[in-house]
Each structure stands twice: as C-alpha cells, then as structure tokens.
C-alpha atoms as a PDB file:
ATOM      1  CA  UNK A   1     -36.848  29.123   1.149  1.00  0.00           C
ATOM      2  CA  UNK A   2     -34.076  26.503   0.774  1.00  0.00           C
ATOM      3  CA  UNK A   3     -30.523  27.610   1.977  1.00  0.00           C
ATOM      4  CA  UNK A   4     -27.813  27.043  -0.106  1.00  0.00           C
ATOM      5  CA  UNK A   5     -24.860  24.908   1.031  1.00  0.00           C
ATOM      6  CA  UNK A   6     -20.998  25.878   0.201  1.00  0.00           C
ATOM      7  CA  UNK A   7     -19.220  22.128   0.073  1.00  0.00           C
ATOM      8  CA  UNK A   8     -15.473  21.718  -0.855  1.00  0.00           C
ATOM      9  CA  UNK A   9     -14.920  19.265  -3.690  1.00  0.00           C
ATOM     10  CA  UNK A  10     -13.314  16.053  -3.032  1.00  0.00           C
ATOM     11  CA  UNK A  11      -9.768  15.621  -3.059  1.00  0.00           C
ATOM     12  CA  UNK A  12      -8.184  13.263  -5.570  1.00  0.00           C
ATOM     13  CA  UNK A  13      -7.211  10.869  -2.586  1.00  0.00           C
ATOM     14  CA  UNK A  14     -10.502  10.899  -0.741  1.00  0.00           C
ATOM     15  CA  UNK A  15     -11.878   8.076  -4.001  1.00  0.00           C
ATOM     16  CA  UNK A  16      -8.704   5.394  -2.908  1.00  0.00           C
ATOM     17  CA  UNK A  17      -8.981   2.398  -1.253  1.00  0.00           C
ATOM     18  CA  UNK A  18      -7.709   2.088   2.041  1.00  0.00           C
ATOM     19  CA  UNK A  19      -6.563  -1.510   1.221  1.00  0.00           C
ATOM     20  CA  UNK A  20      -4.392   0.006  -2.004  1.00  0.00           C
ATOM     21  CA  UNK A  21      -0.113   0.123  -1.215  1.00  0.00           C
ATOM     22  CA  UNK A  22       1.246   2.861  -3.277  1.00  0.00           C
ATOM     23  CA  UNK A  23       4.769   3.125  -4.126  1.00  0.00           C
ATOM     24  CA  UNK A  24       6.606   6.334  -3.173  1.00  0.00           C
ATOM     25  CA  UNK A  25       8.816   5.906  -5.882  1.00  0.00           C
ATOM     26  CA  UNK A  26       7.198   5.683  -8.982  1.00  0.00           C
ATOM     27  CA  UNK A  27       3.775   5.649  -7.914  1.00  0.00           C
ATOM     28  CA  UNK A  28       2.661   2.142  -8.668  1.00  0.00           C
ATOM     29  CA  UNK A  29      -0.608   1.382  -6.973  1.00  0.00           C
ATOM     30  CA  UNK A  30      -2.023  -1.875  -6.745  1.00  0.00           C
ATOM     31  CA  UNK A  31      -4.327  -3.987  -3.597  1.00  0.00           C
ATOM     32  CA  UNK A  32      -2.118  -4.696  -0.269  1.00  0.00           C
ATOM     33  CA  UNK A  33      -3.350  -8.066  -0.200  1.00  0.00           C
ATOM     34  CA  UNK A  34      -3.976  -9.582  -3.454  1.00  0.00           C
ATOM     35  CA  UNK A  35      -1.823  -6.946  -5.434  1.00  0.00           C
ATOM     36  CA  UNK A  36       1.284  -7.486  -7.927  1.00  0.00           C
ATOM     37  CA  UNK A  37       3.389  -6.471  -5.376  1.00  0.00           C
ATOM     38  CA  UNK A  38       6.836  -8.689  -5.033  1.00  0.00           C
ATOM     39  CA  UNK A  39       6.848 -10.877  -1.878  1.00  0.00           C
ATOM     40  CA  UNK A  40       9.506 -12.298  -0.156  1.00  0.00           C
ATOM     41  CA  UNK A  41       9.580 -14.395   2.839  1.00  0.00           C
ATOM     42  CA  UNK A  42      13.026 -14.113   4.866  1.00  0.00           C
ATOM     43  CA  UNK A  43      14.903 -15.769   7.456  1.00  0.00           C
ATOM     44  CA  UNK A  44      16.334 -12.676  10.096  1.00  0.00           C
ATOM     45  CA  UNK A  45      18.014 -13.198  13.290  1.00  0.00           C
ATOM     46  CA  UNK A  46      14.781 -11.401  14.463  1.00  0.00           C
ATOM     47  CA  UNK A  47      12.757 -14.346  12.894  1.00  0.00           C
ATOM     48  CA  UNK A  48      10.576 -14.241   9.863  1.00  0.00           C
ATOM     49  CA  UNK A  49       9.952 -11.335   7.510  1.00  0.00           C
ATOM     50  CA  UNK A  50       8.065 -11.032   4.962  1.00  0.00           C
ATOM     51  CA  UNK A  51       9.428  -8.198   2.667  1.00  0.00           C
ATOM     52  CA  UNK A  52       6.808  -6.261  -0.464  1.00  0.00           C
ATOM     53  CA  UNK A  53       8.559  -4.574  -2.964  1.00  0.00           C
ATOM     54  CA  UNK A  54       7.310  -2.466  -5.931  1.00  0.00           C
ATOM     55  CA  UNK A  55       7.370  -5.035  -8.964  1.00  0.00           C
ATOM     56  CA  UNK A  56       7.904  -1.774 -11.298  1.00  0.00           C
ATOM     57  CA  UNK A  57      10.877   0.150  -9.394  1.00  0.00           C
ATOM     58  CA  UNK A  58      11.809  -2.505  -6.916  1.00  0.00           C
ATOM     59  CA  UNK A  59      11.656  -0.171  -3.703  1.00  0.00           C
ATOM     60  CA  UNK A  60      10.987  -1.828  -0.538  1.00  0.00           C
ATOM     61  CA  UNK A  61       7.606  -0.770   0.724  1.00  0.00           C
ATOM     62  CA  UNK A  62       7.304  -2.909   4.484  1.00  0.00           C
ATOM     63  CA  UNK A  63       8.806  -5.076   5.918  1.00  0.00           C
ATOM     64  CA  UNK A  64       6.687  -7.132   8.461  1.00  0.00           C
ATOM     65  CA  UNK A  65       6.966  -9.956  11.300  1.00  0.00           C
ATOM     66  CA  UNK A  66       6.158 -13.093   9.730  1.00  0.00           C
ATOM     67  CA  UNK A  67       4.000 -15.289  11.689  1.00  0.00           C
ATOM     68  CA  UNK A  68       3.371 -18.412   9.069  1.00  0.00           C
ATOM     69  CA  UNK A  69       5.749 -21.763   9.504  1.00  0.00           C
END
C-alpha cells in the first residue's frame, strides 16, 4: 500500500533566478550581470561606485564599491 503525500505547490518566486535584479518600482526584471540595467561608474569622496538603475523607471537599485581602475 503506497501512502499518499500532501505537498504545497510552488510559490511564484521559488521558479526565479537568483542572479535576476528586480526593480521595486515597476517591477522590471532582467540578469544582475549581463542585464539591461543602466550602469554608471562614479567618482565619490568614498572612491569608486558603480551605480544600476532601472532602464524603465530609473530607480536606483545598488550602489556598490568599485574596485576596477
């Protein structure tokens, strides 16, 4: 006799890809890496940044240390 197993069904987030950026504002999705997303590379009194923005909405998603000449 087989026993039957209860299983909840997947979530709607459990099928993304943990290398996908998402924008909070208006939901654009698109690779961290090798996305659409808008990079900048700035000049701080902090040092380097490199800023990615949402190339839909324009919302700043990180900003980052910069560690490229």
């Amino acid at each position: 006799m087989s026993r039957a197993t209860y299983r909840d069904p997947p979530s709607r987030t459990a099928h993304r890809r943990k290398s996908m950026l998402f924008c909070p504002t208006c939901g654009h999705q698109s690779p961290a890496r090798r996305g659409d997303w808008v990079v900048e590379h700035r000049l701080t009194d902090d040092g380097r940044r490199v800023e990615l923005s949402c190339p839909t909405c324009e919302t700043t998603l990180t900003v980052e240390p910069s560690y490229h000449e």
